[in-house]
PDB file of N, CA and C in Angstrom:
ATOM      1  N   UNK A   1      65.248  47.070 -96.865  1.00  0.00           N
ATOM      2  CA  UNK A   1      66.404  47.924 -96.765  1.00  0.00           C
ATOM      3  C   UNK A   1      65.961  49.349 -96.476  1.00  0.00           C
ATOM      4  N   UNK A   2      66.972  50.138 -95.812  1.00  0.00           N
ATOM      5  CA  UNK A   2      66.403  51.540 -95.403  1.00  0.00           C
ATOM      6  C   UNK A   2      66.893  52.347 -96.448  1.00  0.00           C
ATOM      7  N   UNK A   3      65.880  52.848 -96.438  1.00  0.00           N
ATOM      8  CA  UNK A   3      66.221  54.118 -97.891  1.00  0.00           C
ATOM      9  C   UNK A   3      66.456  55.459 -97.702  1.00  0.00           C
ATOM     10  N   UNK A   4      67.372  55.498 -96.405  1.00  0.00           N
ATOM     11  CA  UNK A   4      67.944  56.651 -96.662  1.00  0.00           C
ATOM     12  C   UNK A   4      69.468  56.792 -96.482  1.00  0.00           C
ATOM     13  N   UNK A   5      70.223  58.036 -96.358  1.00  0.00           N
ATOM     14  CA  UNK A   5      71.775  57.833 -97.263  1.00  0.00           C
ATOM     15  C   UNK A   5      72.462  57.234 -95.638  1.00  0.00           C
ATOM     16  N   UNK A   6      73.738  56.899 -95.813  1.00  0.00           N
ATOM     17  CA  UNK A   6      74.221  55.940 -94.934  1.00  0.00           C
ATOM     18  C   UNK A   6      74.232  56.767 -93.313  1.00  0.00           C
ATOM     19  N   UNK A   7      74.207  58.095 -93.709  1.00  0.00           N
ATOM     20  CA  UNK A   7      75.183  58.751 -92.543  1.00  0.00           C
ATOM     21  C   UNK A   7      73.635  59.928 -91.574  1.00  0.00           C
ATOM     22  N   UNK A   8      71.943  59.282 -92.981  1.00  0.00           N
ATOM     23  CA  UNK A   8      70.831  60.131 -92.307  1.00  0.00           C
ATOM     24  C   UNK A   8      70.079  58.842 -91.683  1.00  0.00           C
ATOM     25  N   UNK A   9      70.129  59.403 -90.431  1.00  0.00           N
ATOM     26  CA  UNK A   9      68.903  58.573 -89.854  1.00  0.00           C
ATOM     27  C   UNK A   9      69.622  57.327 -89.229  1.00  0.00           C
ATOM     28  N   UNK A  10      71.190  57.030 -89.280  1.00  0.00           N
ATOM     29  CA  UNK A  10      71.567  56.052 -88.379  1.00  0.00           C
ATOM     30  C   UNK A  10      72.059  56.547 -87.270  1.00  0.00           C
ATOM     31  N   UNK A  11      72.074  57.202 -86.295  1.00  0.00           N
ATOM     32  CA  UNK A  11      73.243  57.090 -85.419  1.00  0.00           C
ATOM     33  C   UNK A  11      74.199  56.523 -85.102  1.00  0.00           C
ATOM     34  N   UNK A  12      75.118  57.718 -84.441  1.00  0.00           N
ATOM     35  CA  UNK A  12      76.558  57.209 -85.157  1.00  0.00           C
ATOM     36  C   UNK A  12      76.935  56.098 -84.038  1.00  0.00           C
ATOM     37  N   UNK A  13      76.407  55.791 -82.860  1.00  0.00           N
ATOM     38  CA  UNK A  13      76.653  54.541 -82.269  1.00  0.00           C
ATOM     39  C   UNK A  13      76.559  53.234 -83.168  1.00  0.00           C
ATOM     40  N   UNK A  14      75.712  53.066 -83.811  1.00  0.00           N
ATOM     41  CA  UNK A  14      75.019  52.017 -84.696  1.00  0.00           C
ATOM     42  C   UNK A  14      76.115  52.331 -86.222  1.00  0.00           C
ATOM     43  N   UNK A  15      76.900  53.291 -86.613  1.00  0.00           N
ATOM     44  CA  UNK A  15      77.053  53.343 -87.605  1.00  0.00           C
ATOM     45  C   UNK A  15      78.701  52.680 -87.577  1.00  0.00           C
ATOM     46  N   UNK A  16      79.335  52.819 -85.692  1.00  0.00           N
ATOM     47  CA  UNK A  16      80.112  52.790 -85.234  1.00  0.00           C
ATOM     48  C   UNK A  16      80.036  51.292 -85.775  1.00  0.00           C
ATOM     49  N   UNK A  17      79.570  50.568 -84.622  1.00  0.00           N
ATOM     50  CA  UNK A  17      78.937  49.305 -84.715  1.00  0.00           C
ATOM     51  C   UNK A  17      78.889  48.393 -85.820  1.00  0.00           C
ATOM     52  N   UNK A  18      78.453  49.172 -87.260  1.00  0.00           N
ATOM     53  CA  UNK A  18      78.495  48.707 -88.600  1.00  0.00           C
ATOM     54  C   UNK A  18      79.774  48.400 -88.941  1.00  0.00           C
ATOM     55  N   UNK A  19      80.769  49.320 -89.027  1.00  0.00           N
ATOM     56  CA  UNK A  19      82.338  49.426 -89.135  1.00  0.00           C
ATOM     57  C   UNK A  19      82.959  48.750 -88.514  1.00  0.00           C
ATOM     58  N   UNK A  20      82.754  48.436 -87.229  1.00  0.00           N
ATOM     59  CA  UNK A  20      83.287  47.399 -86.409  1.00  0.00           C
ATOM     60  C   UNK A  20      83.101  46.024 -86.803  1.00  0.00           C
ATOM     61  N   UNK A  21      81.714  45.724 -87.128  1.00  0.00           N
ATOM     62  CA  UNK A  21      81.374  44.084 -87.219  1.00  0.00           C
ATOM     63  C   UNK A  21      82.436  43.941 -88.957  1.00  0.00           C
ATOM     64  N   UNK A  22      82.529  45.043 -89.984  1.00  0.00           N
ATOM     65  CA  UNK A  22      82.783  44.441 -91.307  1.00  0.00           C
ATOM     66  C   UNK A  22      84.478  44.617 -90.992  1.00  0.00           C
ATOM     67  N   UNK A  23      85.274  45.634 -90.356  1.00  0.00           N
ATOM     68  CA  UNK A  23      86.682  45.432 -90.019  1.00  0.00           C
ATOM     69  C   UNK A  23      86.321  44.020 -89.068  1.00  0.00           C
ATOM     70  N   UNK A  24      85.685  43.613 -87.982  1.00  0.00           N
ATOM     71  CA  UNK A  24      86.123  42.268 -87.678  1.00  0.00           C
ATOM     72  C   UNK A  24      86.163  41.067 -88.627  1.00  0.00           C
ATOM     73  N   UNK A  25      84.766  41.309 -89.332  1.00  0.00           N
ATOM     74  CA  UNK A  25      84.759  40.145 -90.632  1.00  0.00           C
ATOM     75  C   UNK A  25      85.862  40.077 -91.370  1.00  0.00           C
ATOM     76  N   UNK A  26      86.734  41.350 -91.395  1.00  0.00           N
ATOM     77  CA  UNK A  26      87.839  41.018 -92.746  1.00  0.00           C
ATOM     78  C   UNK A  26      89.020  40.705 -91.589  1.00  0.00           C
ATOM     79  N   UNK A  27      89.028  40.903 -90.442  1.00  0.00           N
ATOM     80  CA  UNK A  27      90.049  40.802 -89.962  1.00  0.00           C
ATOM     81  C   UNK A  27      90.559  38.863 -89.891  1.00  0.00           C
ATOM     82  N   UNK A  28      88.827  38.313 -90.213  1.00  0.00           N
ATOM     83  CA  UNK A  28      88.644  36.584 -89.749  1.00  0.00           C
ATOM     84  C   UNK A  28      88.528  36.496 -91.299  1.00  0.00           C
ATOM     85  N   UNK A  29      89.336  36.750 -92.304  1.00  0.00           N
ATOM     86  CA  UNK A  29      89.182  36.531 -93.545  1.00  0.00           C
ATOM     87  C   UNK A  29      88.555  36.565 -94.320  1.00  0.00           C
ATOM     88  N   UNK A  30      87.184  37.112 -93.945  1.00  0.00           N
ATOM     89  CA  UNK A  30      86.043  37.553 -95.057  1.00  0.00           C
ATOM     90  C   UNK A  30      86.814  38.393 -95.971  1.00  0.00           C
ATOM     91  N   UNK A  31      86.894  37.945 -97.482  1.00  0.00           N
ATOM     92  CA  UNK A  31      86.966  39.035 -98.394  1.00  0.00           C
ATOM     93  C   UNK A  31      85.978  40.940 -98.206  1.00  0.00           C
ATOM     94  N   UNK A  32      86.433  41.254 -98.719  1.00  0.00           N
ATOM     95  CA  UNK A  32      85.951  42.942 -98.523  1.00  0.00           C
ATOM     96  C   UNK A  32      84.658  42.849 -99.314  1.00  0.00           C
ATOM     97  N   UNK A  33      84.057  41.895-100.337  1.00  0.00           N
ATOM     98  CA  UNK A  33      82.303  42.163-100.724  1.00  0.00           C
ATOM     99  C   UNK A  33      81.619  41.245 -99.971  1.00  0.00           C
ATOM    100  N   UNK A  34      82.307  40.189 -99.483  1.00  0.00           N
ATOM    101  CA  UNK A  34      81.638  39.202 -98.416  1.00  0.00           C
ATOM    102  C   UNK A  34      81.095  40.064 -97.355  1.00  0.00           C
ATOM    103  N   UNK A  35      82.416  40.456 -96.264  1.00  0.00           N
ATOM    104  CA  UNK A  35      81.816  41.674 -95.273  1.00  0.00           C
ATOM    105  C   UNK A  35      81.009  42.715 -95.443  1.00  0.00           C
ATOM    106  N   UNK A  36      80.821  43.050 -96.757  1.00  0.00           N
ATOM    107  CA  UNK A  36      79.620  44.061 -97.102  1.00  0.00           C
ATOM    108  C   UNK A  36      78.172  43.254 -97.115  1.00  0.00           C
ATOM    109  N   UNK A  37      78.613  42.601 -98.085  1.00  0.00           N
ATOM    110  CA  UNK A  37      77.306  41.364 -97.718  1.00  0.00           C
ATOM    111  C   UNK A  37      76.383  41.218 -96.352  1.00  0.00           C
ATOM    112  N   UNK A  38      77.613  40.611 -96.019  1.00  0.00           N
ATOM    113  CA  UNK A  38      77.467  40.352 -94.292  1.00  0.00           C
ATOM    114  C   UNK A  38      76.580  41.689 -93.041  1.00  0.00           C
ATOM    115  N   UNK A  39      77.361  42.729 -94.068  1.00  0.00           N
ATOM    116  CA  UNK A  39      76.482  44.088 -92.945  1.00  0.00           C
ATOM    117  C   UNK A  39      75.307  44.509 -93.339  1.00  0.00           C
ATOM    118  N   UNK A  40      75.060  43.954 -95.004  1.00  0.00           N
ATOM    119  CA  UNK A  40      73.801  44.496 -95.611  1.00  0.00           C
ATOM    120  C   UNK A  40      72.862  43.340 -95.193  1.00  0.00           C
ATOM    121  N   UNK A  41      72.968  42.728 -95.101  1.00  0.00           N
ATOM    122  CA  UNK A  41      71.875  41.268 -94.494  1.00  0.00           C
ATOM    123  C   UNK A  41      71.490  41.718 -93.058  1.00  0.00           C
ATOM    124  N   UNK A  42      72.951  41.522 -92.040  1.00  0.00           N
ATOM    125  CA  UNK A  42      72.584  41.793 -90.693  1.00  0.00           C
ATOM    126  C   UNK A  42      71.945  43.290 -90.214  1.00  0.00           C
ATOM    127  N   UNK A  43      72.211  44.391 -90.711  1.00  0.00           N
ATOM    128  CA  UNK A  43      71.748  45.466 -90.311  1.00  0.00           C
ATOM    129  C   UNK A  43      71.163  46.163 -91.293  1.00  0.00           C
ATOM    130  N   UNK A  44      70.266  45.132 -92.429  1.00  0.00           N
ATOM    131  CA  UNK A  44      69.075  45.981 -93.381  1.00  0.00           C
ATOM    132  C   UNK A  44      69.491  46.899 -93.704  1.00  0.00           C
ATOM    133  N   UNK A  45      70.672  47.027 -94.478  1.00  0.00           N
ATOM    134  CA  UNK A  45      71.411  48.240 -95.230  1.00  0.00           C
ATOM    135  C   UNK A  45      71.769  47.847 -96.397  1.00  0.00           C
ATOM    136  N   UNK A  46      71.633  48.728 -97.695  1.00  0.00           N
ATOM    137  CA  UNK A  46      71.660  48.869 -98.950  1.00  0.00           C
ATOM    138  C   UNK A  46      73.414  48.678 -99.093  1.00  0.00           C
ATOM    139  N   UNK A  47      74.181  48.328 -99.912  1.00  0.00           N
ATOM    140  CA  UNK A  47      75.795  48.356-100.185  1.00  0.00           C
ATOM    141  C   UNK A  47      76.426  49.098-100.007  1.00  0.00           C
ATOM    142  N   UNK A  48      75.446  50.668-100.493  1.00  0.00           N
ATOM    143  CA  UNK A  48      76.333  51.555-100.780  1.00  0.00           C
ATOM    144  C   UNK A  48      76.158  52.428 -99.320  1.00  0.00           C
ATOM    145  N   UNK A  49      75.025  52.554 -98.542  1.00  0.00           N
ATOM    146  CA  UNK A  49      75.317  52.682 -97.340  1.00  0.00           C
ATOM    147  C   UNK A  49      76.534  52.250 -96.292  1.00  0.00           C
ATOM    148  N   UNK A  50      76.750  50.831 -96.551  1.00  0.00           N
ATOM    149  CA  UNK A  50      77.543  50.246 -95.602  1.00  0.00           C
ATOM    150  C   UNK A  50      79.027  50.827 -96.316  1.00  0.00           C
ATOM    151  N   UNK A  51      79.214  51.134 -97.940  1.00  0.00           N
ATOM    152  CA  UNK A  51      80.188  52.195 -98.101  1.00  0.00           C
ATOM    153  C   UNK A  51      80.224  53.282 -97.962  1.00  0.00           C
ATOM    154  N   UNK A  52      79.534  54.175 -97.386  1.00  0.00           N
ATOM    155  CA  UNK A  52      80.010  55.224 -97.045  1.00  0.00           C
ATOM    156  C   UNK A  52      80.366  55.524 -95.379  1.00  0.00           C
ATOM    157  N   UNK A  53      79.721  54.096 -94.696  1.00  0.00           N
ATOM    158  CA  UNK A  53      79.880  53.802 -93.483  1.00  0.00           C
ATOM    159  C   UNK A  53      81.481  53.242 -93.310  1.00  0.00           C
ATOM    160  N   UNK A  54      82.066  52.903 -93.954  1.00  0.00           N
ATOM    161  CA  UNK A  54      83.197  52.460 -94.009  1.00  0.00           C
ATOM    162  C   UNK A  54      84.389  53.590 -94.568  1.00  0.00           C
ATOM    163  N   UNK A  55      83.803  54.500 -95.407  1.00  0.00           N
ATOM    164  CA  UNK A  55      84.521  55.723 -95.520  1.00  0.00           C
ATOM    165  C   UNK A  55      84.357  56.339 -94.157  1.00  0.00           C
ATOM    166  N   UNK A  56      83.167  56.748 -93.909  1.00  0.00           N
ATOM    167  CA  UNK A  56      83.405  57.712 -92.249  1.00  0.00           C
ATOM    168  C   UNK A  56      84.429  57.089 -91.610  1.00  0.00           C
ATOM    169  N   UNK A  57      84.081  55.740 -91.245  1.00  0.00           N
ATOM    170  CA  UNK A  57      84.620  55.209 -90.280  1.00  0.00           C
ATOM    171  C   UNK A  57      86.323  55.114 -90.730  1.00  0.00           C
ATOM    172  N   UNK A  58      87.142  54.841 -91.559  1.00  0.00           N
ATOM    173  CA  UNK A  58      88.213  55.437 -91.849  1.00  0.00           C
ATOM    174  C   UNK A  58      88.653  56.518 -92.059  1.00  0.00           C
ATOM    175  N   UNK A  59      87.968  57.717 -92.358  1.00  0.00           N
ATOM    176  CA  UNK A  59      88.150  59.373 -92.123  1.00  0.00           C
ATOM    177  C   UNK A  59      88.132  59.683 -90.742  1.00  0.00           C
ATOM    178  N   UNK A  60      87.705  59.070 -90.157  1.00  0.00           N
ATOM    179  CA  UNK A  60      87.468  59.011 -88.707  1.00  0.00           C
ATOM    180  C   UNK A  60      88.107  58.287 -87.848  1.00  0.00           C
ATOM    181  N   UNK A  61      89.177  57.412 -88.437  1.00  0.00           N
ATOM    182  CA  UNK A  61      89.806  56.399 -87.707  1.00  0.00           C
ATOM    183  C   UNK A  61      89.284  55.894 -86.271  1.00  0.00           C
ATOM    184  N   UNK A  62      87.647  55.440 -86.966  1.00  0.00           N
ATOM    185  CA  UNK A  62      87.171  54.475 -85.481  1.00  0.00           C
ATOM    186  C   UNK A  62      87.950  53.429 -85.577  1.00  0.00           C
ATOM    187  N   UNK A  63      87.593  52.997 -84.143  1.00  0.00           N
ATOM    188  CA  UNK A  63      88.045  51.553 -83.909  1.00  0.00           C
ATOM    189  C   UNK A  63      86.993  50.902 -84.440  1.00  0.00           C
ATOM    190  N   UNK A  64      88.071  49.525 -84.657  1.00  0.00           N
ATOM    191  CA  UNK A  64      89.086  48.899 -84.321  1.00  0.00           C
ATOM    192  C   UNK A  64      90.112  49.241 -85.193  1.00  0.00           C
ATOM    193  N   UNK A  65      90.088  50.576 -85.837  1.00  0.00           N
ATOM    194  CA  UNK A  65      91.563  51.037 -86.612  1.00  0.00           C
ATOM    195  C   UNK A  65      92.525  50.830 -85.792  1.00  0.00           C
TER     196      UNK A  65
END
């Protein structure tokens, strides 16, 4: 896992990307800790990374908002 905070050292293409794959997972019924799951496995990210990736990305209303 990468050890640093969600929003140093990813770019925001890739962070885009993160937000996208866990809104598609919940959109195909993954519960909301499943899809975290799911982003911390596939893109070697700690939990709480992929939450604050999911805060930007709703402060930010990326798509697929």
């Amino acid at each position: 896992m990468r050890e640093v905070g969600a929003q140093e050292g990813i770019p925001e293409a890739l962070r885009k990307e993160i937000f996208g794959a866990v809104v598609l997972a919940q959109d195909l019924q993954m519960t909301v800790p499943e899809s975290r799951r799911m982003a911390c496995e596939r893109f070697g990210l700690a939990e709480e990374q992929v939450r604050e990736i999911e805060r930007e990305g709703i402060r930010g209303k990326w798509p697929p908002l």
